[in-house]
Protein backbone atom coordinates (compact mmCIF):
# COMPACT_ATOMS: atom_id res chain seq x y z
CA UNK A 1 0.00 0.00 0.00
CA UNK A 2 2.75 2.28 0.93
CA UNK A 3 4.31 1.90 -2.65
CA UNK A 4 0.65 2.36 -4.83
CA UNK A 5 0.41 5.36 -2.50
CA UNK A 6 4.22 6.63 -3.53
CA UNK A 7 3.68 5.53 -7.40
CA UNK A 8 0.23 7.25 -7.27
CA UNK A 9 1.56 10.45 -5.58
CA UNK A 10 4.75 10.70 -8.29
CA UNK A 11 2.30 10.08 -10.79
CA UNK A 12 0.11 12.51 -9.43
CA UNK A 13 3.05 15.38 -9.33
CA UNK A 14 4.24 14.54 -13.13
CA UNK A 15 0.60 14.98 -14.23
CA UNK A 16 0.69 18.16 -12.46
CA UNK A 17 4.13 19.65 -13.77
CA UNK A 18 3.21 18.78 -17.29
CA UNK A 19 -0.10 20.65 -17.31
CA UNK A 20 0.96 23.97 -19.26
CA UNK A 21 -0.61 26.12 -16.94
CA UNK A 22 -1.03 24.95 -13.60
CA UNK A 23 -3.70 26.35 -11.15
CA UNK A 24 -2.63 27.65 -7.81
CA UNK A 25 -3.71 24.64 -6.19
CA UNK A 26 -1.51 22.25 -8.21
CA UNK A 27 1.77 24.95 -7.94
CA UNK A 28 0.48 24.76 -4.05
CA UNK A 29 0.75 21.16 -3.75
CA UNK A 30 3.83 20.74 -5.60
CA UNK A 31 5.48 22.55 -3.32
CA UNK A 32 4.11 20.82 -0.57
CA UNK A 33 5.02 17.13 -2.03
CA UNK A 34 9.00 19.05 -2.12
CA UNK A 35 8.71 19.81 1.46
CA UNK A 36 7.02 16.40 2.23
CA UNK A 37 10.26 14.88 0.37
CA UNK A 38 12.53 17.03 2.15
CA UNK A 39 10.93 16.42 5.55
CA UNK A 40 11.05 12.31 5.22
CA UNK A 41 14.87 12.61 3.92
CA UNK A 42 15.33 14.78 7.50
CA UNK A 43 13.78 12.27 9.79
CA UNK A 44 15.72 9.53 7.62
CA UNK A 45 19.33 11.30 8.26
CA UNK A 46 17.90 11.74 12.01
CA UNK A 47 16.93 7.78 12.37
CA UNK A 48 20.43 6.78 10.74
CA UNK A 49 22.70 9.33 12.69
CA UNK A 50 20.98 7.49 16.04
CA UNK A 51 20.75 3.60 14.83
CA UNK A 52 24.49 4.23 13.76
CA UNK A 53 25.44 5.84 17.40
CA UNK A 54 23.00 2.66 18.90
CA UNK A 55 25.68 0.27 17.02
CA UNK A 56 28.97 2.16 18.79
CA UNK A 57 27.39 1.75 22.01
CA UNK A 58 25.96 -1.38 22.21
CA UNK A 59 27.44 -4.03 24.30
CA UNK A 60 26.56 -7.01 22.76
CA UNK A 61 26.89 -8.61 18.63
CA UNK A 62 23.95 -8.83 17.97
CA UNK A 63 22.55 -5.65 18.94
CA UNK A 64 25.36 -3.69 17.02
CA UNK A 65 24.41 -5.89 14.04
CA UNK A 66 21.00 -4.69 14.56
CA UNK A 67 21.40 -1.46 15.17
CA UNK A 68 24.08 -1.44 11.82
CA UNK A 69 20.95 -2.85 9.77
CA UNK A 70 18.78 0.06 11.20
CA UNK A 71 20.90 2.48 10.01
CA UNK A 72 21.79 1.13 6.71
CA UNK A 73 17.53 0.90 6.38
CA UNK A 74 17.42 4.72 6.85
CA UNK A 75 19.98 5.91 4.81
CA UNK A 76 18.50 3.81 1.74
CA UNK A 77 15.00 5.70 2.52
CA UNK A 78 17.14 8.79 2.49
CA UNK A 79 18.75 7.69 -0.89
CA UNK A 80 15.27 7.12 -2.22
CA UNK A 81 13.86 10.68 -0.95
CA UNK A 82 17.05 12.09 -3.22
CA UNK A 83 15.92 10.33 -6.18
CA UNK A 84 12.74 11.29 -5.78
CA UNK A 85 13.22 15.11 -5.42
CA UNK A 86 16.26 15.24 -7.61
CA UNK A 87 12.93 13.93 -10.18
CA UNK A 88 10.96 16.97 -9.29
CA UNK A 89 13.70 19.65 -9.38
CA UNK A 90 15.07 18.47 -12.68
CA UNK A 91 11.13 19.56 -14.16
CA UNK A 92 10.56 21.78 -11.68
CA UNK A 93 12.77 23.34 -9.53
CA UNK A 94 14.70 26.61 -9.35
CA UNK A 95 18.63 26.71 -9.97
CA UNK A 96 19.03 27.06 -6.79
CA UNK A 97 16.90 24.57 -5.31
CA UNK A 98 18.80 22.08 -7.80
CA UNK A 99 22.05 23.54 -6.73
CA UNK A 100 21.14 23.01 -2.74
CA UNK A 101 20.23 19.25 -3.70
CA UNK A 102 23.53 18.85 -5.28
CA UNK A 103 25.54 20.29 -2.60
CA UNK A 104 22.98 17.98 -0.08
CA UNK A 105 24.30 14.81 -2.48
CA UNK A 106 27.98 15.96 -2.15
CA UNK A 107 27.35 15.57 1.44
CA UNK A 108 25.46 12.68 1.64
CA UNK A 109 27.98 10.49 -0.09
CA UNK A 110 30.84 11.45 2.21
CA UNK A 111 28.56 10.70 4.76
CA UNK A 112 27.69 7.19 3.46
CA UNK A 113 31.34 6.73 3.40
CA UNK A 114 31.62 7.29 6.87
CA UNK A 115 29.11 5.11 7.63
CA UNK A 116 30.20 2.47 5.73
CA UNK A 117 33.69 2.12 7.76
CA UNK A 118 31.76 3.16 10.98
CA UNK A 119 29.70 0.68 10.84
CA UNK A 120 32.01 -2.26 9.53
CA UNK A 121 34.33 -1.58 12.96
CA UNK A 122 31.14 -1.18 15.11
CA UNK A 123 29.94 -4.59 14.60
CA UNK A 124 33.29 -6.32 15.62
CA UNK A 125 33.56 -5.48 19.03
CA UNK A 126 36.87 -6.44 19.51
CA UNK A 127 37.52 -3.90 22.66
CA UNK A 128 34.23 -5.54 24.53
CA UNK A 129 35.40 -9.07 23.66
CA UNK A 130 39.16 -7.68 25.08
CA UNK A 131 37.51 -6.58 28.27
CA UNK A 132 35.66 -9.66 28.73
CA UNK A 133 38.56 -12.09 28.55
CA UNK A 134 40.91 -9.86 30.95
CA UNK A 135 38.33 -9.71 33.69
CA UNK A 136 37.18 -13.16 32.79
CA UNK A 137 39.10 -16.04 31.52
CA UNK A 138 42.56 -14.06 32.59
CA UNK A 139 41.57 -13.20 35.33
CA UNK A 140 40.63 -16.57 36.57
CA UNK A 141 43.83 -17.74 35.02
CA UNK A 142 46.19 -15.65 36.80
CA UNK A 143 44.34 -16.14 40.36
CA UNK A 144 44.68 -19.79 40.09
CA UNK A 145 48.97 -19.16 39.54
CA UNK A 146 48.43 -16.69 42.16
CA UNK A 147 47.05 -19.09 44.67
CA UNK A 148 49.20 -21.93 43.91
CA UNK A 149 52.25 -20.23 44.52
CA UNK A 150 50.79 -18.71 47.96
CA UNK A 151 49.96 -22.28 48.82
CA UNK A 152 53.35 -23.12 48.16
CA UNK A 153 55.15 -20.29 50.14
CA UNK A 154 53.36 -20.71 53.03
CA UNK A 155 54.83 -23.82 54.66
CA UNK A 156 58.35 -21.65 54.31
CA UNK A 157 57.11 -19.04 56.17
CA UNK A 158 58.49 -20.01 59.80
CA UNK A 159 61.99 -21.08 58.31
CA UNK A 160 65.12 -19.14 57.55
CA UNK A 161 67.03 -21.74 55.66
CA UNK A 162 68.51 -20.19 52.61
CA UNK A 163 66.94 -22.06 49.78
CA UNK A 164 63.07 -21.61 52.43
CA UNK A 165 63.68 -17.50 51.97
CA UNK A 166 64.73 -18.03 48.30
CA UNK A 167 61.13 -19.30 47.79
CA UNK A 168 59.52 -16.52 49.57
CA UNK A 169 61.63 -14.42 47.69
CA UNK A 170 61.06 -15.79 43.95
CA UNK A 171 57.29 -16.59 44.28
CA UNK A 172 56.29 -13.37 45.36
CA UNK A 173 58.66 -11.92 43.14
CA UNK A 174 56.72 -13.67 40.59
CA UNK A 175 53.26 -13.32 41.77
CA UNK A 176 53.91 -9.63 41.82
CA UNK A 177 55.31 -9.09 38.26
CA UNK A 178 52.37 -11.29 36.73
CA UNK A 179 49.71 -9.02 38.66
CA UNK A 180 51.84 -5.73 37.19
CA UNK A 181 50.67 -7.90 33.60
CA UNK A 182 47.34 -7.91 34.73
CA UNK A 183 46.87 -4.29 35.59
CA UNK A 184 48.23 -3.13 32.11
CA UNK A 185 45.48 -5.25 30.31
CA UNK A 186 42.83 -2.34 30.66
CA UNK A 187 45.03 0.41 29.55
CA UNK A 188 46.08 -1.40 26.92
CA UNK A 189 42.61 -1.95 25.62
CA UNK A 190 41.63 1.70 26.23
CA UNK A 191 44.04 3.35 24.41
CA UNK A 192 44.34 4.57 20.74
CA UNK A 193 47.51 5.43 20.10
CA UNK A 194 49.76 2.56 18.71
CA UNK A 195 52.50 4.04 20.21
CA UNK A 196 51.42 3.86 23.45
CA UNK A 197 50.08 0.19 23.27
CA UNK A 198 53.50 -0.47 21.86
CA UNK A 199 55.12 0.78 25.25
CA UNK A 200 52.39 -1.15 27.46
CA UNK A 201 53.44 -4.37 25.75
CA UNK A 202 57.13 -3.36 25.99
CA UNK A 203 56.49 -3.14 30.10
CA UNK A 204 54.42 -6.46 29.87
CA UNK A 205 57.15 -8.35 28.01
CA UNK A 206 59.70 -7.49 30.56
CA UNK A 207 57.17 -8.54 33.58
CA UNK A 208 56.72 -11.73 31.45
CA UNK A 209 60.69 -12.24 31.46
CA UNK A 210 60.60 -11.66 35.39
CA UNK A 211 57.72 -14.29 36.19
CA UNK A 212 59.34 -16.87 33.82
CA UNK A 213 62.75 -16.12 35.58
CA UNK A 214 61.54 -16.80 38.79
CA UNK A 215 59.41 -19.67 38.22
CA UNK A 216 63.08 -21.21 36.70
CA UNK A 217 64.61 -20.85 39.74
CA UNK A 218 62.00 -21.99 41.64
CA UNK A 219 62.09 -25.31 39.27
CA UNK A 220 65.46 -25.40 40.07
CA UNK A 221 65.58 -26.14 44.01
CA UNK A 222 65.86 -29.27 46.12
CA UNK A 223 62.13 -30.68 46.31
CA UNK A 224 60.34 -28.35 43.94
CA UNK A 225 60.75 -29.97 40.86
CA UNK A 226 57.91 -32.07 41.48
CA UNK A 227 55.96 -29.97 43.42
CA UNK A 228 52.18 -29.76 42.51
CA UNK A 229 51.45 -26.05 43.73
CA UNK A 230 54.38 -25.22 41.45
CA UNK A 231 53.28 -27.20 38.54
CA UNK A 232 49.92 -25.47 39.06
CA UNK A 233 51.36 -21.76 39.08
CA UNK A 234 53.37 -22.50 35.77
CA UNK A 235 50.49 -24.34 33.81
CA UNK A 236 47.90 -21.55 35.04
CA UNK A 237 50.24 -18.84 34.32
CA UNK A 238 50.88 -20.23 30.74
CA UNK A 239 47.05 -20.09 30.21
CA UNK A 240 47.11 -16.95 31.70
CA UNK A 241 49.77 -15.93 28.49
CA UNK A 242 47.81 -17.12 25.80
CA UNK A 243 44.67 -16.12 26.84
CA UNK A 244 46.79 -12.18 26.81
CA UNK A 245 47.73 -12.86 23.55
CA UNK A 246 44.42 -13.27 22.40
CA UNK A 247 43.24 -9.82 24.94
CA UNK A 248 46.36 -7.85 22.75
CA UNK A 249 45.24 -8.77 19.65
CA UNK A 250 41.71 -7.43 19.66
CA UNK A 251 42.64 -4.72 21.54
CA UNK A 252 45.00 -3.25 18.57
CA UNK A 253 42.07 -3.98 16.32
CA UNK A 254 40.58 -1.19 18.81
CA UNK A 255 36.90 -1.38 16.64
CA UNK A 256 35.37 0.16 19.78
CA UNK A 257 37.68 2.68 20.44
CA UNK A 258 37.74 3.77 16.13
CA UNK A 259 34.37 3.66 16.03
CA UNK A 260 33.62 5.88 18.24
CA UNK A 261 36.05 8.36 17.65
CA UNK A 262 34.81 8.64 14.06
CA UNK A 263 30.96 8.80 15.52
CA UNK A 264 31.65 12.19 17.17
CA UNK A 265 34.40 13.64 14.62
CA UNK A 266 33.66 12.63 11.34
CA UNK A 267 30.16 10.79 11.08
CA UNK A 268 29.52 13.88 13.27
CA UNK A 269 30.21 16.60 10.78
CA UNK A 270 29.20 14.64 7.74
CA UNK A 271 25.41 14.36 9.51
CA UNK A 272 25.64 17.95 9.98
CA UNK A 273 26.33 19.39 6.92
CA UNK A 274 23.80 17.12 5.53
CA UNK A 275 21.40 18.63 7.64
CA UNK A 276 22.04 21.89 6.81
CA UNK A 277 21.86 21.34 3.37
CA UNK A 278 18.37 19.55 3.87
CA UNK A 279 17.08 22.54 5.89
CA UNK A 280 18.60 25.26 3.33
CA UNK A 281 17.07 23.49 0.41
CA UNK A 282 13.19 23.45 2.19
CA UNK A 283 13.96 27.00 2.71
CA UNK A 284 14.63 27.70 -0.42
CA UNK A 285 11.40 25.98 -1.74
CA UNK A 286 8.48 27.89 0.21
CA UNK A 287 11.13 30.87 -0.81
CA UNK A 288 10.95 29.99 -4.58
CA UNK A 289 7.05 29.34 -4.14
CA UNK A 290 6.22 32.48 -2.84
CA UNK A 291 8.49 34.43 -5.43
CA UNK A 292 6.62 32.34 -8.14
CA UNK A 293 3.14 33.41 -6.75
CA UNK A 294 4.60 36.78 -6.62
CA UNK A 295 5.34 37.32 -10.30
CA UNK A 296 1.94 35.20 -11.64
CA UNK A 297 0.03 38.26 -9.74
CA UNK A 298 -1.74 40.68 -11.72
CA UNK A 299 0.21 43.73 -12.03
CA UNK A 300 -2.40 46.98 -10.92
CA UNK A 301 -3.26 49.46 -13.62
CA UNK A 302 -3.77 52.05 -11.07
């Protein structure tokens, strides 16, 4: 029904531009289809500028995806309000109503460009899926190593032996270096600058050196070769490393942190522009109508 009613209504504006002289109805609703374009193309740009800033923000897949396919909905209604009024200027609209339109399409297909890559990096998540592993899976990962080697120093604690404070000394040298690991995770994943993720992983590979050190030496002393709580801490802590390679990964893909730097700079000023252009060009309609009606008046003789 929607599309009869569009056909019939396009149909309905032809048959009223190619009339050779058109009453002051027809000029009157002519005009008012323009706006009616206009207006439709504005609440399009509105409903993709806000399905686009739903996919940045949401938390989960599937509602990015979902907002991403809202958005990409509106801006093809907003393509098809373009076609349809760049149709009615080419017959009949005023240079500079054509010339607003044109400067409207120059902005909308930057815009769409934005959107395009916006939306591509919005979808992935990679930052949220970052976050989730370092206070999940890593996190569970490194407590376990954590624990184990506790366990372990605690029946050393009374002694003074040299090889009992050696212990002390190397797993909580140890435990201490892998939670310095854990607290650059989140930094890591926040930042943009390459640069500075390159300087986080610089300070994590040297913590890494220090817990692998220690546990050595640790594997190296009368009784602990075979000791379970030790064997824990280094199996836990290895699942601990892969799980950060996987964190470090999506975090330089950094789709959260793009995205939504180019939602409020560039998608940003691209919307804008497009909405002035919209609201210049329904100006510049009712403007052009009324200067029409203006020169069809009957010029006094008085």
């Amino acid at each position: 029904m929607a599309a009869g009613a569009a056909i019939f209504g396009l149909v309905f504006v032809v048959v009223l531009i190619s009339s050779k002289e058109q009453s002051p109805a027809a000029r009157l609703a002519l005009k008012d289809r323009k706006i009616e374009i206009v207006d439709r193309m504005r609440t399009a740009l509105a409903s993709a500028s806000e399905s686009a800033k739903s996919a940045v923000m949401a938390t989960t897949d599937q509602d990015s995806q979902s907002f991403a396919n809202e958005a990409r909905a509106a801006t093809a209604t907003l393509q098809q309000g373009r076609a349809q009024l760049t149709g009615l200027l080419d017959t009949s609209g005023s240079p500079r109503e054509k010339d607003l339109l044109a400067e409207f399409s120059k902005s909308f297909v930057n815009l769409e460009r934005v959107d395009r890559d916006l939306l591509a990096l919005a979808v992935q998540n990679t930052n949220l899926k970052a976050y989730a592993l370092a206070f999940g899976p890593a996190s569970e990962a490194l407590r376990a190593a954590d624990e184990a080697l506790a366990h372990l120093v605690a029946g050393y604690s009374e002694s003074h032996s040299p090889d009992d404070k050696k212990i002390i000394l190397r797993a909580d040298d140890a435990r201490i270096s892998a939670l310095q690991i854990q607290t650059l995770l989140p930094p890591h994943i926040a930042e943009e600058s390459d640069q500075k993720m390159d300087k986080l992983e610089a300070q994590m590979t040297r913590e890494d050196r220090a817990v692998r050190q220690d546990l050595a030496d640790l594997a190296t002393i009368r009784g602990l070769a075979d000791d379970k709580d030790l064997a824990k801490a280094v199996a836990s802590y290895e699942q601990f490393t892969e799980i950060r390679s996987q964190i470090l990964k999506l975090s330089r893909e950094n789709t959260n942190v793009r995205s939504l730097a180019i939602s409020l700079n560039e998608h940003r000023r691209a919307m804008l522009l497009c909405q002035d252009a919209l609201t210049g060009l329904e100006q510049e309609i009712n403007e052009a109508f009324i200067r029409d009606e203006r020169s069809r008046a009957p010029v006094s003789t008085r």
